[in-house]
C-alpha atoms as a PDB file:
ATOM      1  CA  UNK A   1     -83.821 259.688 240.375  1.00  0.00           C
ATOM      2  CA  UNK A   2     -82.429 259.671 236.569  1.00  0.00           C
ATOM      3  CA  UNK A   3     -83.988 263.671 236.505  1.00  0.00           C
ATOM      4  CA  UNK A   4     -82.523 264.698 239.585  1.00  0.00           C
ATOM      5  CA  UNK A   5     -79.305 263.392 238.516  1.00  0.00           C
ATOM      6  CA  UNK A   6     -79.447 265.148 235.512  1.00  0.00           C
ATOM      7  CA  UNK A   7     -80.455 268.472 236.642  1.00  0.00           C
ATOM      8  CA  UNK A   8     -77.581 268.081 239.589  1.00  0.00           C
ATOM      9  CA  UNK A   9     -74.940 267.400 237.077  1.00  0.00           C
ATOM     10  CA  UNK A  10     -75.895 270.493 235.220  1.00  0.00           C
ATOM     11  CA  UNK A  11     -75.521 272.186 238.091  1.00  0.00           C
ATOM     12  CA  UNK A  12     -72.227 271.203 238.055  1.00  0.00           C
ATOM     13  CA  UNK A  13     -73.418 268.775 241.845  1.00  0.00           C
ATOM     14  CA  UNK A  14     -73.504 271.742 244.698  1.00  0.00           C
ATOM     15  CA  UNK A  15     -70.871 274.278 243.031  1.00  0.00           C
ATOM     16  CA  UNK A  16     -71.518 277.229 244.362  1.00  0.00           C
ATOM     17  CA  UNK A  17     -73.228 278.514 247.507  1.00  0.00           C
ATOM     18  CA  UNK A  18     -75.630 276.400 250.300  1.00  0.00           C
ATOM     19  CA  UNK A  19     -78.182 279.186 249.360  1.00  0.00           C
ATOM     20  CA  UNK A  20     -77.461 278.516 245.276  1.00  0.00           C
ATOM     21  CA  UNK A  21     -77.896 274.711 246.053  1.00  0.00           C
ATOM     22  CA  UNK A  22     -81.417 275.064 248.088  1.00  0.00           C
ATOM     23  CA  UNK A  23     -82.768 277.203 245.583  1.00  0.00           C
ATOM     24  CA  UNK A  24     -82.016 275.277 242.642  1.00  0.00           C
ATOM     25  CA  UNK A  25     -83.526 271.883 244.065  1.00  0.00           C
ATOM     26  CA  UNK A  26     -86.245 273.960 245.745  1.00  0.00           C
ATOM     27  CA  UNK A  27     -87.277 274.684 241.503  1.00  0.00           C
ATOM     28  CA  UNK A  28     -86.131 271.200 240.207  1.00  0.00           C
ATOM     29  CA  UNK A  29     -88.862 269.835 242.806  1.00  0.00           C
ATOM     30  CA  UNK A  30     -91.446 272.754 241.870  1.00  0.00           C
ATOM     31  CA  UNK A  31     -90.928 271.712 238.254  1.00  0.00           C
ATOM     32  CA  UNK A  32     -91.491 268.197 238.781  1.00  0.00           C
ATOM     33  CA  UNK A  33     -94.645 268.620 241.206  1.00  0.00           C
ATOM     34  CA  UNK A  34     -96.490 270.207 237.892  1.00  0.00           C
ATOM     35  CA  UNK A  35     -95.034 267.785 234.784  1.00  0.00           C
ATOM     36  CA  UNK A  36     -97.297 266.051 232.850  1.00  0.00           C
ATOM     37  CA  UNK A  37     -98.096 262.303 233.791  1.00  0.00           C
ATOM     38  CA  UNK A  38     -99.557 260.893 230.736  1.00  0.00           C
ATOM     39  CA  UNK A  39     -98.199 261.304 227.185  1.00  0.00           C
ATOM     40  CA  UNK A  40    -101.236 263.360 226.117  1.00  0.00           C
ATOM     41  CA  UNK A  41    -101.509 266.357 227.839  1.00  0.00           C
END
């Protein structure tokens, strides 16, 4: 929850368009399907 906050208050929390506001969790989620889980990588 602590990196979705942060990525939503960059996005300054839903300014903008519903379509802006999709797409940019739609990539925050794609982003955090593929980060690393383990310190090595």
């Amino acid at each position: 929850m602590n990196y979705q906050d942060r990525i939503l208050y960059a996005m300054q929390y839903f300014h903008g368009t519903e379509d802006a506001t999709k797409l940019g969790l739609r990539a925050m989620a794609l982003l955090w399907n593929f980060h690393p889980y383990t310190r090595k990588v």
